[in-house]
Protein backbone atom coordinates (compact mmCIF):
# COMPACT_ATOMS: atom_id res chain seq x y z
CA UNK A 1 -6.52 -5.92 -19.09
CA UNK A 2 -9.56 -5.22 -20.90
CA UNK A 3 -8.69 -5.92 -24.01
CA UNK A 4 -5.79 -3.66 -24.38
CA UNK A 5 -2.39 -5.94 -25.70
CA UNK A 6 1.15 -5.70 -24.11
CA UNK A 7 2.24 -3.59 -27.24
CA UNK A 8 -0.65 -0.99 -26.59
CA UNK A 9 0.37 0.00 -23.38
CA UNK A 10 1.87 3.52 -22.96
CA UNK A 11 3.04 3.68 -19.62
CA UNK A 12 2.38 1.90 -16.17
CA UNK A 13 2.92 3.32 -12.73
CA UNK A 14 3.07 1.00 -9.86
CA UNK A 15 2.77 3.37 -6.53
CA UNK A 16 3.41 1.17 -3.69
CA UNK A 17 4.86 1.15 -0.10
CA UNK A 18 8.55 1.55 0.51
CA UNK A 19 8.65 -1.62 2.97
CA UNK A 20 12.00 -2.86 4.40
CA UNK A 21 10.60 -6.09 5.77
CA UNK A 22 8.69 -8.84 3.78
CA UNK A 23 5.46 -10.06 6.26
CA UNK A 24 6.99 -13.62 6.10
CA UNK A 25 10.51 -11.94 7.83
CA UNK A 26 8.24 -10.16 10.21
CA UNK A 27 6.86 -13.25 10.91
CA UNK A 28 10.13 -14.90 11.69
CA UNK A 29 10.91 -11.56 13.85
CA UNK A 30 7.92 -11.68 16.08
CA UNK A 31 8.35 -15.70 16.96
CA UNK A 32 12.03 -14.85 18.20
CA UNK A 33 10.73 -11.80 20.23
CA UNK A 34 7.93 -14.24 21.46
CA UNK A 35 10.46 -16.95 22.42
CA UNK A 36 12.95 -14.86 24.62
CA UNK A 37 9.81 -12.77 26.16
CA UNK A 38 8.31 -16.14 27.42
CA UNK A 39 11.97 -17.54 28.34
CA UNK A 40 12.25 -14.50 30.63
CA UNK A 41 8.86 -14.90 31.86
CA UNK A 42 9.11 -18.45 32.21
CA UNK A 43 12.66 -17.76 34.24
CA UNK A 44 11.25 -15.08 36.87
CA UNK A 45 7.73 -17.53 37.12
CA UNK A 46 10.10 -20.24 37.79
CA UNK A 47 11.44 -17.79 40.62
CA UNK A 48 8.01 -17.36 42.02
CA UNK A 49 6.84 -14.00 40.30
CA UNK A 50 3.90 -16.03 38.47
CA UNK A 51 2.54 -12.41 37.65
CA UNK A 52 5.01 -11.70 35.10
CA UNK A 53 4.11 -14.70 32.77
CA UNK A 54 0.41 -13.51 32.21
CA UNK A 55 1.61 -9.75 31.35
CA UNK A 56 4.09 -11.41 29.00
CA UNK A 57 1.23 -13.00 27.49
CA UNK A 58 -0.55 -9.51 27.02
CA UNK A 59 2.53 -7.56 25.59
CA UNK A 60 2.69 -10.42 22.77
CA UNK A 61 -0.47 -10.11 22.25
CA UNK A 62 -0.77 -6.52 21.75
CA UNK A 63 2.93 -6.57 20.01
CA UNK A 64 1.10 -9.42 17.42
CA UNK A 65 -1.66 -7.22 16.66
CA UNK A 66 0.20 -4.67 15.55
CA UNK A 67 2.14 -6.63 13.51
CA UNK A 68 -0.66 -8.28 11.56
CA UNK A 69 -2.19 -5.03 11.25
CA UNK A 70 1.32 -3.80 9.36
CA UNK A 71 1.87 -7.14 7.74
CA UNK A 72 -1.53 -7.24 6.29
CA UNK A 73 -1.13 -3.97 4.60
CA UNK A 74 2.69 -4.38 3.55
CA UNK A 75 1.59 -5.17 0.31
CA UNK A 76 -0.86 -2.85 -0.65
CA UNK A 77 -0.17 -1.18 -4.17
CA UNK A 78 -1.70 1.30 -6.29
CA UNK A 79 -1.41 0.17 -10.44
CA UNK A 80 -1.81 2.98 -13.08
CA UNK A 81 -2.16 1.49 -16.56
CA UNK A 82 -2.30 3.96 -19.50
CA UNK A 83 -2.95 2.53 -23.08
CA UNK A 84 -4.51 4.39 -26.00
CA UNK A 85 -8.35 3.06 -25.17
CA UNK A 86 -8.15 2.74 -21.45
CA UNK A 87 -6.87 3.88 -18.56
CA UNK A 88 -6.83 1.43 -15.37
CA UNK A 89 -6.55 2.24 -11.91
CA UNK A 90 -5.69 -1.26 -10.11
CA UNK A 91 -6.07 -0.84 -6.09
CA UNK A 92 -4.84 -3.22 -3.44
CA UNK A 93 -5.77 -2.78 0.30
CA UNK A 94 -5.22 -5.83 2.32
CA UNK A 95 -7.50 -8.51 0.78
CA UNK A 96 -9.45 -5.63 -1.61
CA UNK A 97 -9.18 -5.27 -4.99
CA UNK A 98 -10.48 -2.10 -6.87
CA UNK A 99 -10.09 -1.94 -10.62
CA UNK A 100 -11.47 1.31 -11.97
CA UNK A 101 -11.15 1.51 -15.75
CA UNK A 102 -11.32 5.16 -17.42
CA UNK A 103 -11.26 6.46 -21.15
CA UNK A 104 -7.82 8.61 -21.19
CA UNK A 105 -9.17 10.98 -23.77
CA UNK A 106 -11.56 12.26 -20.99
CA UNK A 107 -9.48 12.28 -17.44
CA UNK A 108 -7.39 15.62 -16.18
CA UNK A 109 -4.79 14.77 -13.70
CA UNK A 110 -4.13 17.23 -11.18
CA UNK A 111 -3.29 17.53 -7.12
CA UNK A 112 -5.56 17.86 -4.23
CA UNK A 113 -5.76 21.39 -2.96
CA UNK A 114 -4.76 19.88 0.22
CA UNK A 115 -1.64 19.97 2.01
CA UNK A 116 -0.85 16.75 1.48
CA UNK A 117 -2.37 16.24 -1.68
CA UNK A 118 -2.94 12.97 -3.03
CA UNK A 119 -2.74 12.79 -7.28
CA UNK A 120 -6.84 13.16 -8.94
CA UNK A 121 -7.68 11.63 -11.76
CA UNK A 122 -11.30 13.06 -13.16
CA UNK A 123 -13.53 11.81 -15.52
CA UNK A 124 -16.75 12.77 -16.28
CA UNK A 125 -17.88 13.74 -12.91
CA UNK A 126 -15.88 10.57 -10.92
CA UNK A 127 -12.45 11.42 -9.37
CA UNK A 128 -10.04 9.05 -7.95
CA UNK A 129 -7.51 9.49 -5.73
CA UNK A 130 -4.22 8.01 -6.05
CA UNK A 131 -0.59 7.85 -4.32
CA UNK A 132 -1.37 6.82 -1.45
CA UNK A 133 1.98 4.70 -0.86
CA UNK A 134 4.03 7.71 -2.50
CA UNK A 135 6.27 10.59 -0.48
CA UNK A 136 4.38 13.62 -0.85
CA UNK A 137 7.06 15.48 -3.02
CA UNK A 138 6.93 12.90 -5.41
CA UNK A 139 3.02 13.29 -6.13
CA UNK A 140 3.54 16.38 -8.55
CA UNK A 141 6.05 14.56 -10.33
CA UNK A 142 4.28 11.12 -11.02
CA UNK A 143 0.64 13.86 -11.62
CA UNK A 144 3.01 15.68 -14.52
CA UNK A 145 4.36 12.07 -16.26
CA UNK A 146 0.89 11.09 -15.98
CA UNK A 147 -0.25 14.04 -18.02
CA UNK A 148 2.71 14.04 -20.43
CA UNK A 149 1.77 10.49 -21.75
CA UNK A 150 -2.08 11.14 -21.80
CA UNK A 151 -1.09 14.07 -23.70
CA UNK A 152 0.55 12.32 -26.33
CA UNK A 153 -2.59 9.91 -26.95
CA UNK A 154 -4.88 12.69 -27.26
């Protein structure tokens, strides 16, 4: 973390998605759904409607790609890391990693003038957006603890 030691770190936020199924269980999931959708298929095919077996095949198919689309962005995460000297942004989309390292003495944290504003951080002319993964009534909550410990660095 850039130098900055465990006891130099003031506060860390870790904005992520509220998921209630790990990728691995949605794997398990999808392979039952696949197994009774091609016993049925395979049971009216046996019965001499052959056409149900190929669209079947498409539903899973579309039904899969939706699920690797979800399961490959389960995990993304937003870190906030606030220490004296630094202030890291850590961002996770799928297989991307952004790490965006700030001085804290120089950022204002504020909302969007949006209606679903996201949290900014600016710093000399940069801003980053944040809270992504986070309900939108929590964003001016998580902006003000942000400022509170920057505050008490400065």
């Amino acid at each position: 973390m850039a130098g900055a030691g465990e006891q130099d770190v003031a506060a860390v936020w870790m904005l992520k998605r509220n998921c209630a199924i790990t990728p691995k269980q949605f794997g398990v999931f999808y392979c039952s759904l696949a197994t009774v959708s091609l016993s049925i298929a395979a049971f009216w095919t046996a019965l001499g409607a052959w056409t149900v077996l190929p669209f079947a095949g498409i539903d899973l198919i579309a039904v899969g790609s939706a699920f690797l689309v979800y399961a490959r962005h389960a995990t993304d995460y937003e870190r906030i890391v606030i220490s004296p000297g630094h202030l890291i942004i850590e961002t996770v989309q799928a297989s991307h990693i952004t790490v965006i390292e700030l001085n804290p003495r120089w950022i204002r944290i504020g909302l969007e003038d949006k209606p679903r504003p996201k949290i900014e951080i600016r710093s000399a002319g940069q801003v980053v957006l944040v809270g992504t993964h986070v309900p939108v009534h929590q964003r001016a909550v998580i902006a003000g603890e942000m400022r509170r410990c920057v505050a008490r660095l400065a």
